[in-house]
C-alpha atoms as a PDB file:
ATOM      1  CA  UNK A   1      16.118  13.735 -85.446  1.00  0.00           C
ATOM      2  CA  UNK A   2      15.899  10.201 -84.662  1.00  0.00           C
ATOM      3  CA  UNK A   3      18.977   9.323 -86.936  1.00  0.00           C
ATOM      4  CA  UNK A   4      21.142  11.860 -84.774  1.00  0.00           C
ATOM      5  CA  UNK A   5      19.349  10.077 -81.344  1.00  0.00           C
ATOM      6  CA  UNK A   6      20.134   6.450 -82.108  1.00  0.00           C
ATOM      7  CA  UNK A   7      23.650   7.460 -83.971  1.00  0.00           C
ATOM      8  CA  UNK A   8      24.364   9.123 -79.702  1.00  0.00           C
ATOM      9  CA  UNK A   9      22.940   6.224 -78.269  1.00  0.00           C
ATOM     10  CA  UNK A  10      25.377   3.814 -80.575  1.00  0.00           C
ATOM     11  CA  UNK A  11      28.558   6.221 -78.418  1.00  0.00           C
ATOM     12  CA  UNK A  12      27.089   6.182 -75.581  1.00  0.00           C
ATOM     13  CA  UNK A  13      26.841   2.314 -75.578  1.00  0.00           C
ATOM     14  CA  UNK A  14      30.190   1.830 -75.993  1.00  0.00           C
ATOM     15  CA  UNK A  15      30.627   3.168 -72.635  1.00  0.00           C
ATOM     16  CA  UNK A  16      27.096   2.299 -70.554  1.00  0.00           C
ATOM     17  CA  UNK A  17      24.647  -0.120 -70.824  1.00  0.00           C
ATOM     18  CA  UNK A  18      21.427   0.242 -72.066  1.00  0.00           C
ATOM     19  CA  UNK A  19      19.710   0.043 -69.039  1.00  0.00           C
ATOM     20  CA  UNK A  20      21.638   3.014 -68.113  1.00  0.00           C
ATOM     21  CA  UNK A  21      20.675   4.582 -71.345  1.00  0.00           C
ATOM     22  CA  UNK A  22      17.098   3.987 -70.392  1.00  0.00           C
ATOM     23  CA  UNK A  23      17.436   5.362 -66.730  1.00  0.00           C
ATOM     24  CA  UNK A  24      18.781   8.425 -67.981  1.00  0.00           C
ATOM     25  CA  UNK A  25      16.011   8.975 -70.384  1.00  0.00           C
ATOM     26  CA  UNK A  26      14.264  11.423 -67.589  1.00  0.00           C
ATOM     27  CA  UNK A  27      11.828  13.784 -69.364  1.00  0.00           C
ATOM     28  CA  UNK A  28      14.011  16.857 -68.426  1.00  0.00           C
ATOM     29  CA  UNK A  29      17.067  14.941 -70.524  1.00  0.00           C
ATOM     30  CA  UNK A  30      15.189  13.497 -73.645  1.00  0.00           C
ATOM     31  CA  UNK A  31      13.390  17.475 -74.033  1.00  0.00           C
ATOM     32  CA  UNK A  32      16.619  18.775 -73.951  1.00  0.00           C
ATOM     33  CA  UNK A  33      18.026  16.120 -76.706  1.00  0.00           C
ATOM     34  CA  UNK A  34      14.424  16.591 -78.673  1.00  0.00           C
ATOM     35  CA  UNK A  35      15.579  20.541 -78.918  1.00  0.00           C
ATOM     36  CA  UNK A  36      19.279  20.074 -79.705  1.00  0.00           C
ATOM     37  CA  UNK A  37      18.616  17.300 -82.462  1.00  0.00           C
ATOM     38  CA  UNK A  38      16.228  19.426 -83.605  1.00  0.00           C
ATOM     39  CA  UNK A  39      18.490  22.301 -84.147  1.00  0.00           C
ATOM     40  CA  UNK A  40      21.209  20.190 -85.614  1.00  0.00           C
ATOM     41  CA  UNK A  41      18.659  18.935 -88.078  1.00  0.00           C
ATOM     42  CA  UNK A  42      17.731  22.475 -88.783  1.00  0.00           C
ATOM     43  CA  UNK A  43      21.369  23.273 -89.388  1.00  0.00           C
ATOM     44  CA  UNK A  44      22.640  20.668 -91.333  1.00  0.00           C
ATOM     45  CA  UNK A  45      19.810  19.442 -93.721  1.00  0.00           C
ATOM     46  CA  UNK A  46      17.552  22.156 -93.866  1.00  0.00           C
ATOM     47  CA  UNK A  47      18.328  25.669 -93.650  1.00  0.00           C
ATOM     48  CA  UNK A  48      21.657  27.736 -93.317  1.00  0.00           C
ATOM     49  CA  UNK A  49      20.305  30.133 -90.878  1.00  0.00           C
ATOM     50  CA  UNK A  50      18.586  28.305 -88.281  1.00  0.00           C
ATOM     51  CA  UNK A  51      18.747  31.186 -86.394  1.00  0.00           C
ATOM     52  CA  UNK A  52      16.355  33.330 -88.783  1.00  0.00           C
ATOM     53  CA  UNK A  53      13.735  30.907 -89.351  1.00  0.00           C
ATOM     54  CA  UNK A  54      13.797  29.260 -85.960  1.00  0.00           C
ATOM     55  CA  UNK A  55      10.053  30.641 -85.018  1.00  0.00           C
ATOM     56  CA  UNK A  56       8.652  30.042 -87.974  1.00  0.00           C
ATOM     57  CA  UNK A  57       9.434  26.262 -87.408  1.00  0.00           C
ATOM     58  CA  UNK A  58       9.098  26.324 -83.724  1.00  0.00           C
ATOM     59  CA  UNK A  59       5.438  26.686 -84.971  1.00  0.00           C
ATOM     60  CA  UNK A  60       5.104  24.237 -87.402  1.00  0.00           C
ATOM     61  CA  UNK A  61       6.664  21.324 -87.826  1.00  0.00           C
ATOM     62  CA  UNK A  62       8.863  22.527 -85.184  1.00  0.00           C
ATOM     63  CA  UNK A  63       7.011  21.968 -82.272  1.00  0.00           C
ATOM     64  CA  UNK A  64       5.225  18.700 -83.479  1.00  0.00           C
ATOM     65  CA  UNK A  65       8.617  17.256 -84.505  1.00  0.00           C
ATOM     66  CA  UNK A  66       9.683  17.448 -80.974  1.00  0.00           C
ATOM     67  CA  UNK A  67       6.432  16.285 -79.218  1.00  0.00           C
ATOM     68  CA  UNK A  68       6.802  13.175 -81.219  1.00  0.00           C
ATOM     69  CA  UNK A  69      10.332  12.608 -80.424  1.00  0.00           C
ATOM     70  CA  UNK A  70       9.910  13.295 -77.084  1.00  0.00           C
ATOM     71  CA  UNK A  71       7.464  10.074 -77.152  1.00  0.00           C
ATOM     72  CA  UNK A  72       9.261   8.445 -79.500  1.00  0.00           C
ATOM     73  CA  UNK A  73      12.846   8.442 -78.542  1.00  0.00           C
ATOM     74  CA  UNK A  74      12.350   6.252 -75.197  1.00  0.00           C
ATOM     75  CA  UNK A  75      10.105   4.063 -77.087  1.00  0.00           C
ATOM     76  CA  UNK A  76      12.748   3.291 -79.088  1.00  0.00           C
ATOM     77  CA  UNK A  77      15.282   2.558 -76.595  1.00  0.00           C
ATOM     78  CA  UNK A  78      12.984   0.460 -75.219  1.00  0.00           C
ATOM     79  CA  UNK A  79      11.994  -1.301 -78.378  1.00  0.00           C
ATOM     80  CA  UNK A  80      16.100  -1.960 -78.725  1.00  0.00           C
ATOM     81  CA  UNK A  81      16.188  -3.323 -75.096  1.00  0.00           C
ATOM     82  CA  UNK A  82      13.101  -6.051 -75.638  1.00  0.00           C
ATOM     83  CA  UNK A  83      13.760  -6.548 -79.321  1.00  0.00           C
ATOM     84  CA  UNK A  84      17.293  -6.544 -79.468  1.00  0.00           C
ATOM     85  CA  UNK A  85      17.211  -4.538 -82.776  1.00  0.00           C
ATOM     86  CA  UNK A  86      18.363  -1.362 -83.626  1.00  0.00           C
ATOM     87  CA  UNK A  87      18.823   1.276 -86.283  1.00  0.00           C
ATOM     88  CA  UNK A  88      21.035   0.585 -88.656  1.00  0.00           C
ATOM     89  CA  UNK A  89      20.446   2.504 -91.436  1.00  0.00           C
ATOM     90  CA  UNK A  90      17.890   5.178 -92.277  1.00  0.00           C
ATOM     91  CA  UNK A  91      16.406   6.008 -95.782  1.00  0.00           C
ATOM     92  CA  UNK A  92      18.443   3.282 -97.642  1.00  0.00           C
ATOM     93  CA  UNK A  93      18.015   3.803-101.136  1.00  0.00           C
ATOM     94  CA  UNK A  94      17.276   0.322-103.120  1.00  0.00           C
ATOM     95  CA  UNK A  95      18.446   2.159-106.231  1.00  0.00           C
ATOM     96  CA  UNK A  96      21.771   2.337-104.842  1.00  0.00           C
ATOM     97  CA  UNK A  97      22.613  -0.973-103.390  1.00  0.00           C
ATOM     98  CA  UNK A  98      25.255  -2.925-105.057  1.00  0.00           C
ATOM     99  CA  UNK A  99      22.767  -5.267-106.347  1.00  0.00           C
ATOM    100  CA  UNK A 100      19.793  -4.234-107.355  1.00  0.00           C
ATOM    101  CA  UNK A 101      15.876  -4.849-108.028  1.00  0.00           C
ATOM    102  CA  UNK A 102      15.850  -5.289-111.752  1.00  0.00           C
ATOM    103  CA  UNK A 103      13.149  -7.202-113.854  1.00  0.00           C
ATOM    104  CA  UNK A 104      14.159  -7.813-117.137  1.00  0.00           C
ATOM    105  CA  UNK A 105      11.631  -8.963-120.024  1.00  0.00           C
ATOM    106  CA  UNK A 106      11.119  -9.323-123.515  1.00  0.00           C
ATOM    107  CA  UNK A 107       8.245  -9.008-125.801  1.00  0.00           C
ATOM    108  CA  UNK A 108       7.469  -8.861-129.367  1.00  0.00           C
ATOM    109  CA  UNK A 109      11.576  -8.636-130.010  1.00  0.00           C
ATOM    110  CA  UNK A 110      12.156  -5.751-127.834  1.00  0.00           C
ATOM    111  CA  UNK A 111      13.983  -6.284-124.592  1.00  0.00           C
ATOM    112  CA  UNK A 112      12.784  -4.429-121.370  1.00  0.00           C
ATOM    113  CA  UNK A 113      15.046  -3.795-118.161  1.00  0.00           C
ATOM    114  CA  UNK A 114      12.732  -2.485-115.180  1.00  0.00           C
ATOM    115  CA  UNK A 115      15.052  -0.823-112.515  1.00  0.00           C
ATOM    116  CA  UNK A 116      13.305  -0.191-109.320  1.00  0.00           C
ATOM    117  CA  UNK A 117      13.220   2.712-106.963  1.00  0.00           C
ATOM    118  CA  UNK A 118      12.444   3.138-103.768  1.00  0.00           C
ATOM    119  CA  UNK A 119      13.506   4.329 -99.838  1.00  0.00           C
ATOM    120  CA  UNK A 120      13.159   2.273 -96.906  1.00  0.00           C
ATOM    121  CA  UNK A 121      12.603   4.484 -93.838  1.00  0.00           C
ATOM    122  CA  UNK A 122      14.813   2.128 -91.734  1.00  0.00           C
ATOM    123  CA  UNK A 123      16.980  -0.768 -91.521  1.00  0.00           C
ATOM    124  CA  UNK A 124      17.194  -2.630 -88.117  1.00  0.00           C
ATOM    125  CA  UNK A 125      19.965  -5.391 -87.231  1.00  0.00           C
ATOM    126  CA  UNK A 126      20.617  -7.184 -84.296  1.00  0.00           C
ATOM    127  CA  UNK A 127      24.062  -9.141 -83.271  1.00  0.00           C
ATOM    128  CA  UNK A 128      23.061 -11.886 -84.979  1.00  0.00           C
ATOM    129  CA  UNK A 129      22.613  -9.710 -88.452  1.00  0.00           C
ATOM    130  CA  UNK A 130      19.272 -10.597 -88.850  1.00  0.00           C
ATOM    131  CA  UNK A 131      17.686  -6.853 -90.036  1.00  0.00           C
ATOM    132  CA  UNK A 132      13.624  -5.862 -89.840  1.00  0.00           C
ATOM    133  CA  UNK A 133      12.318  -3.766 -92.146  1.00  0.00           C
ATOM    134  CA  UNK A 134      10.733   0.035 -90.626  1.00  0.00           C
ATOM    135  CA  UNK A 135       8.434   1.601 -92.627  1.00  0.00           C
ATOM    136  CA  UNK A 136       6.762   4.972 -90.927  1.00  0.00           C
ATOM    137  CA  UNK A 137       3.021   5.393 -90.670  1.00  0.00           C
ATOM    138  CA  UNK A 138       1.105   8.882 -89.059  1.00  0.00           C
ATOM    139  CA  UNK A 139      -2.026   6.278 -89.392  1.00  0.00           C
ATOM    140  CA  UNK A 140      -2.948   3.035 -88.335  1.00  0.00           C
ATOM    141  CA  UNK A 141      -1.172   0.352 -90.294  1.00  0.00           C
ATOM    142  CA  UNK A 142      -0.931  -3.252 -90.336  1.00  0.00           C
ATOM    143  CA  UNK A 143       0.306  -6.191 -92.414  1.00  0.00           C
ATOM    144  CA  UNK A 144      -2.522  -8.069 -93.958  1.00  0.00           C
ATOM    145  CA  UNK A 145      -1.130 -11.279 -96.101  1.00  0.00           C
ATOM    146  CA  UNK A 146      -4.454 -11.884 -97.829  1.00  0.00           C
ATOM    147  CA  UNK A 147      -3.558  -7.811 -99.778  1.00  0.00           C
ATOM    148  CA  UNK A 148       0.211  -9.460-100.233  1.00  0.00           C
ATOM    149  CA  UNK A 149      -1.346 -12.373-102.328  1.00  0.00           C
ATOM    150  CA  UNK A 150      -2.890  -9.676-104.325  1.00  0.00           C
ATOM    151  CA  UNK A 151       0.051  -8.284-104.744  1.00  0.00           C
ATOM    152  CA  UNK A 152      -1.559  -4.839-103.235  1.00  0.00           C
ATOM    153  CA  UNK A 153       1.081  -5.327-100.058  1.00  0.00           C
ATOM    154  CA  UNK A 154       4.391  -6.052-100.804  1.00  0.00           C
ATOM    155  CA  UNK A 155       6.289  -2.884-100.825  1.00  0.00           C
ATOM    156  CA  UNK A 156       7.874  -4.404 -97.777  1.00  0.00           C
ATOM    157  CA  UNK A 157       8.527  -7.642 -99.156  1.00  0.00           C
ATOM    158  CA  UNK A 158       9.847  -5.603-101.622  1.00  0.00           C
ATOM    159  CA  UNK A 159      12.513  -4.067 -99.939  1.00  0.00           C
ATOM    160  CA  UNK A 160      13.002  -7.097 -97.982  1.00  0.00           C
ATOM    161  CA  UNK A 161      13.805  -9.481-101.361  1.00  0.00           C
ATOM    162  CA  UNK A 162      16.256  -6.003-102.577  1.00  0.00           C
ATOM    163  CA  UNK A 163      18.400  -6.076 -98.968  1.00  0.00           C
ATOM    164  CA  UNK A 164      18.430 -10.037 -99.444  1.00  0.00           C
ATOM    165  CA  UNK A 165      19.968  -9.940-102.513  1.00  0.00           C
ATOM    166  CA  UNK A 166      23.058  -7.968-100.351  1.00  0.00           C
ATOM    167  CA  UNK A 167      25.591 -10.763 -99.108  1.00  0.00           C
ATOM    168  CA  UNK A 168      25.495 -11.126 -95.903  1.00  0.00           C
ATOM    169  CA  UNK A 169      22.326 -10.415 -95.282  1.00  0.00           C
ATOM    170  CA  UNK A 170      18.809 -11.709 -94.154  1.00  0.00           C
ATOM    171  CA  UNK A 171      15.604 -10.415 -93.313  1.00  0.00           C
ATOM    172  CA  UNK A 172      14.070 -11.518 -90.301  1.00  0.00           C
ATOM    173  CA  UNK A 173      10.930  -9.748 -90.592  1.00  0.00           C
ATOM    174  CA  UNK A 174       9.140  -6.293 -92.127  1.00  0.00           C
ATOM    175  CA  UNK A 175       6.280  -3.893 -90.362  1.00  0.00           C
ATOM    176  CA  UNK A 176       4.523  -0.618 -89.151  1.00  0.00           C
ATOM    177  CA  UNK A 177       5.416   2.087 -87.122  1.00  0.00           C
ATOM    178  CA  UNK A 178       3.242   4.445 -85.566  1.00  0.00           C
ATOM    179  CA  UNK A 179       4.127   7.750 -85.487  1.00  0.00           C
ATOM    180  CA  UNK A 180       0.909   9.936 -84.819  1.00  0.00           C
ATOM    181  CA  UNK A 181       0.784  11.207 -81.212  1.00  0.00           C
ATOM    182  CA  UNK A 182      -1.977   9.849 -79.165  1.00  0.00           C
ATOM    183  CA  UNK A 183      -5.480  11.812 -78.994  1.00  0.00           C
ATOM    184  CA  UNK A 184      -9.069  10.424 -78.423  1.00  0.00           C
ATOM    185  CA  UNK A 185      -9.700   8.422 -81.170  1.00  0.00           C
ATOM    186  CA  UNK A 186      -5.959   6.639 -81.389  1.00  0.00           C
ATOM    187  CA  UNK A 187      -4.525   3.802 -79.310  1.00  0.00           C
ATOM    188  CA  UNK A 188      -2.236   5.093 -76.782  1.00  0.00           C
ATOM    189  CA  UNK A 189      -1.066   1.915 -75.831  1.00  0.00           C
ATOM    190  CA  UNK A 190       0.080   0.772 -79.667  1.00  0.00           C
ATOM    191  CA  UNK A 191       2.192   4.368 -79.969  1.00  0.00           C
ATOM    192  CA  UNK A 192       5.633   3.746 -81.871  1.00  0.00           C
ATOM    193  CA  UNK A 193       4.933  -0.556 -81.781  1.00  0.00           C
ATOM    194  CA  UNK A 194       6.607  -2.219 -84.435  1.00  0.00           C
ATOM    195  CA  UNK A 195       3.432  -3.809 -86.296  1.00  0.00           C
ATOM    196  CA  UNK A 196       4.923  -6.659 -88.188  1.00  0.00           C
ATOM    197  CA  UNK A 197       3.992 -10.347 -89.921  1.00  0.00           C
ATOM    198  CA  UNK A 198       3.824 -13.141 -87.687  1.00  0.00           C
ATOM    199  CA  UNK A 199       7.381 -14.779 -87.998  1.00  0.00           C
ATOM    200  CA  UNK A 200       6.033 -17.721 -85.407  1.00  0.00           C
ATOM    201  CA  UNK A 201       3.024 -18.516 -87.781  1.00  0.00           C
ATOM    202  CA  UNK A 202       4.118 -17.757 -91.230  1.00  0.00           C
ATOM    203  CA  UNK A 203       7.161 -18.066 -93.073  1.00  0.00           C
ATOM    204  CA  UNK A 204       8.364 -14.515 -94.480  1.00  0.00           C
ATOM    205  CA  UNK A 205      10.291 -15.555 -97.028  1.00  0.00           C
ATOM    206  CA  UNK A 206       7.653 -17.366 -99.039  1.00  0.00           C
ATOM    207  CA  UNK A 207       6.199 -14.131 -98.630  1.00  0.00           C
ATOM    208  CA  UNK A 208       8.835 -12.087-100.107  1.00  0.00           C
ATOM    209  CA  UNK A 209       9.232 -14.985-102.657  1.00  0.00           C
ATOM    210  CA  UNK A 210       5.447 -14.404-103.721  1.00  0.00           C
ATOM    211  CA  UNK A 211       5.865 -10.653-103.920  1.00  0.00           C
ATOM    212  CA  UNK A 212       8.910 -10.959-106.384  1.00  0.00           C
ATOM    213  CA  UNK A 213       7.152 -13.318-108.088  1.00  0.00           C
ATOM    214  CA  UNK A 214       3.395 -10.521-108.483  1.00  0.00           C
ATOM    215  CA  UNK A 215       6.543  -8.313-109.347  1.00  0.00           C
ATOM    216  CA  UNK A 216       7.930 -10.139-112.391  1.00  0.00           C
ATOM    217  CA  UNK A 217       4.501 -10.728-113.377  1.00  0.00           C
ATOM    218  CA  UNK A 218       3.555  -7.331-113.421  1.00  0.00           C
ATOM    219  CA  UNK A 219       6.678  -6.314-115.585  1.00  0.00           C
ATOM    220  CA  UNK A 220       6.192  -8.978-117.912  1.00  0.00           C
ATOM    221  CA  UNK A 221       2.525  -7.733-118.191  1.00  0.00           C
ATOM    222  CA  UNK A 222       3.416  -4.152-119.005  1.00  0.00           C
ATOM    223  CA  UNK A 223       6.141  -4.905-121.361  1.00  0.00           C
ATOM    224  CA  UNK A 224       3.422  -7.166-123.582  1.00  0.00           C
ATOM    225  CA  UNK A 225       1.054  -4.504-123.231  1.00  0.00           C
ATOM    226  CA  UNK A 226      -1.401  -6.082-120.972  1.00  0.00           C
ATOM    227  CA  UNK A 227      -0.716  -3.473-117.945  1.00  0.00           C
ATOM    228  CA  UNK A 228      -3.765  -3.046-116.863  1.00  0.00           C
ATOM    229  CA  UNK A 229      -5.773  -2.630-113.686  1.00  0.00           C
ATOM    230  CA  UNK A 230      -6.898  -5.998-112.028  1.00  0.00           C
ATOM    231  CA  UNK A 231      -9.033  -6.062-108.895  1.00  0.00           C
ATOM    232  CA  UNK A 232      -7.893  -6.779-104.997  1.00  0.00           C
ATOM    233  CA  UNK A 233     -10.092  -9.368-103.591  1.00  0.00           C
ATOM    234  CA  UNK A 234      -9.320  -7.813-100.107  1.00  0.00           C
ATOM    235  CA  UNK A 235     -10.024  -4.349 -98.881  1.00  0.00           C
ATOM    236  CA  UNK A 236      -9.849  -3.559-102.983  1.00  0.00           C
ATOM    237  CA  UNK A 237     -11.358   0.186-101.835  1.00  0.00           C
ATOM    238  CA  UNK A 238      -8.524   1.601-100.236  1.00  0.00           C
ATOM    239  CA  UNK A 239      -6.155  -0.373-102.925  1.00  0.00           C
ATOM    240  CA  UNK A 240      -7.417   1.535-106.005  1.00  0.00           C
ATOM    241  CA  UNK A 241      -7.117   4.844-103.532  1.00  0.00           C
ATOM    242  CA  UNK A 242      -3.540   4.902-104.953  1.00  0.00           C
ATOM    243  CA  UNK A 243      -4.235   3.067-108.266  1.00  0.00           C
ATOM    244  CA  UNK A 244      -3.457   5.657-111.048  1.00  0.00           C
ATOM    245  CA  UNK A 245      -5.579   3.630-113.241  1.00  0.00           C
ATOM    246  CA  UNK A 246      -8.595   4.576-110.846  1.00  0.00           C
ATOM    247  CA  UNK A 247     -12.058   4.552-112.629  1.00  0.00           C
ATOM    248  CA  UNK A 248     -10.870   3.570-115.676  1.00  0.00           C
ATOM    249  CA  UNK A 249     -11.258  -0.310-115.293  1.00  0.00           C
ATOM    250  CA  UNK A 250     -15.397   0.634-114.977  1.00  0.00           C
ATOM    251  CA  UNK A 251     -15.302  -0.679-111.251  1.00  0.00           C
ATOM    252  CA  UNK A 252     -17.919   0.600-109.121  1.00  0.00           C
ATOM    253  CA  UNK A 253     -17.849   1.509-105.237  1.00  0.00           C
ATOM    254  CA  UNK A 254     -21.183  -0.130-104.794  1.00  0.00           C
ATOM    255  CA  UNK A 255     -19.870  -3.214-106.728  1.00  0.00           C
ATOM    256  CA  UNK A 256     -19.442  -6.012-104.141  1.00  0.00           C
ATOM    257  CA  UNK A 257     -16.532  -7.521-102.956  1.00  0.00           C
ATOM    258  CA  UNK A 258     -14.340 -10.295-105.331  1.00  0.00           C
ATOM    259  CA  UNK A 259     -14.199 -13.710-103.957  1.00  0.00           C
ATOM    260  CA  UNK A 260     -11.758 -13.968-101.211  1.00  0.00           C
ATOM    261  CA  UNK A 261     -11.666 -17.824-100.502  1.00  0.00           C
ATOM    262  CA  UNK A 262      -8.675 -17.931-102.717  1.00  0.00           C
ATOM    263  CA  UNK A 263      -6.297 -15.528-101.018  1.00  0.00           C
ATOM    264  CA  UNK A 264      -7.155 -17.362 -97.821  1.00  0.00           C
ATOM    265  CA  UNK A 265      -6.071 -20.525 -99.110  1.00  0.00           C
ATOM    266  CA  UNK A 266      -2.362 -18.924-100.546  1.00  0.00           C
ATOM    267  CA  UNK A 267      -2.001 -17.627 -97.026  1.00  0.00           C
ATOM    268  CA  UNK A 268      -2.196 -20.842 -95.764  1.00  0.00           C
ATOM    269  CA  UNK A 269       0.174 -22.347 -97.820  1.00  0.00           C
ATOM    270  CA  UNK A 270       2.765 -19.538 -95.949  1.00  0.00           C
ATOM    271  CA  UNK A 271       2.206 -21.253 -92.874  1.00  0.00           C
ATOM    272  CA  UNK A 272       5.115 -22.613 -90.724  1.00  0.00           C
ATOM    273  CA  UNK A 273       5.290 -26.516 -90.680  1.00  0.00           C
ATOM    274  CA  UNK A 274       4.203 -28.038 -87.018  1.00  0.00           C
ATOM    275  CA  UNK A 275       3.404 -26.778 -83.747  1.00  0.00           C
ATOM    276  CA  UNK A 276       3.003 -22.756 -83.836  1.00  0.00           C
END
C-alpha cells in the first residue's frame, strides 16, 4: 500500500507541490486512498478474486492495514517535506544488485565464497542522491552503536556497505520505523519517526566499515571451523533471542553482564572530528 501511495505522490508532484500534496491529505481523501490502495494490493499481489475474499480481509489484516496507513501515509509526506527524502525503492533485494555482498575465504585448501541475502524494506534518496536506509519495526527500535561493535547490529550497516558498493551511490544514514498504531503503553508522539544514528556525532561510514569488517570475520571463522557463539557485551539477552546457537554456548540468564568499557571506547573512536 505504501509503494502504490508514494509511486501517486511521485505524479502528482510533477504537477503540485508538496505543500499542496499535504493540504489535500484531509482525512476524508487519505481513507479513501487507504481503501483503493488497498484493493489494488489485493488485486495485483495477492489474490485473483478480491471480490470473494474481500470480508475475510476486511477483518484481518484488512482493516489494520488501513488504520495504519491512514496514520502513516501523511506522516510520510510529511517526513518527505522536513527530510527531503523519499521512497525510492521498496524491498530491494541485495542478492540482486549488480554488485554484490560476497565474502570469500579459504581454509585448510578449500576455498569458500559466502553470498549474502537479504531485503531492505526501503530505499530513500533525496536530490542530492544521498539514500537512508528504512527498515520497518511493529516495536520499539533504536540504533545502539555499542550492539554494532559487537557485531549484534549491523544488518543496516549491512545493507548500507551492499548499496555503497552500487556506483553512484552513498549512504547518508540507516534507522527505525515505527509502524505499530498508538495505544496506552506506546509513544504517540514517536509514531512512523525515522529512528536513525546520529550523522552530526558519529561518522556512519566507519560504522558500516566496522560491520563489514565483524562480517569478514565471521566468514573467515566459519570457514576454519571456529563458528561458534561469542557473547554481546551489550543487551547480550535479547541478542541470543535470535541466536540459533542459543543454550548451547552454556551461558546462563542469571550470568552477569560482559564488560562493556570496551565497546564504549570503539564507539568513541566513530566520533566526528571537532565541534558537534
Amino acid at each position: 500500500m505504501f509503494e502504490f501511495a508514494m509511486s501517486d505522490v511521485k505524479d502528482e508532484l510533477a504537477s503540485k507541490s508538496i505543500d499542496d500534496v499535504i493540504a489535500e491529505a484531509v482525512p476524508d481523501a487519505v481513507q479513501k486512498k487507504a481503501d483503493d490502495y488497498f484493493r489494488k494490493a489485493l488485486g495485483d499481489f495477492q489474490i485473483k478474486n478480491p471480490d470473494k475474499y474481500t470480508p475475510r480481509y476486511e477483518v484481518y489484516p484488512g482493516i489494520k492495514a488501513k488504520r495504519i496507513f491512514v496514520k502513516a501515509y501523511p506522516a510520510m509526506l510529511d517526513y518527505y517535506k522536513t527530510s527531503g527524502y523519499r521512497p525510492d525503492g521498496f524491498e530491494v533485494k541485495i542478492q540482486k544488485l549488480p554488485n554484490k555482498v560476497e565474502v570469500k575465504t579459504g581454509a585448510n585448501g578449500l576455498e569458500f565464497n559466502f553470498l549474502f541475502k537479504g531485503s531492505v524494506d526501503r530505499v530513500d534518496r533525496n536530490e542530492e542522491g544521498l539514500i537512508r536506509i528504512v527498515d520497518y519495526k511493529t516495536y520499539a527500535k533504536t540504533i545502539d552503536l555499542k550492539q554494532a561493535v559487537d557485531g549484534v547490529q549491523i544488518q543496516l550497516f549491512t545493507y548500507a556497505y551492499g548499496l555503497e558498493q552500487q556506483p553512484g551511490n552513498r549512504v547518508d544514514n540507516v534507522g527505525y520505523i515505527g509502524t505499530l498504531l498508538p495505544t496506552k503503553k506506546t509513544n504517540k508522539t514517536a509514531l512512523f519517526d525515522y529512528l536513525s544514528a546520529d550523522t552530526a556525532k558519529y561518522d556512519i561510514g566507519l560504522v558500516v566499515e566496522h560491520s563489514h569488517k565483524c562480517l569478514t570475520e565471521a566468514c573467515e571463522n566459519i570457514s576454519a571451523g571456529k563458528g561458534t557463539a561469542t557473547l554481546s557485551s551489550t543487551l547480550y539477552d535479547k541478542a541470543c533471542t535470535f541466536c540459533s546457537l542459543k543454550g548451547s554456548c552454556g551461558r546462563l540468564p542469571n550470568q552477569p553482564k560482559p564488560d562493556t568499557s570496551y565497546a564504549k571506547a570503539v564507539v568513541d573512536t566513530w566520533k566526528n572530528q571537532g565541534d558537534t
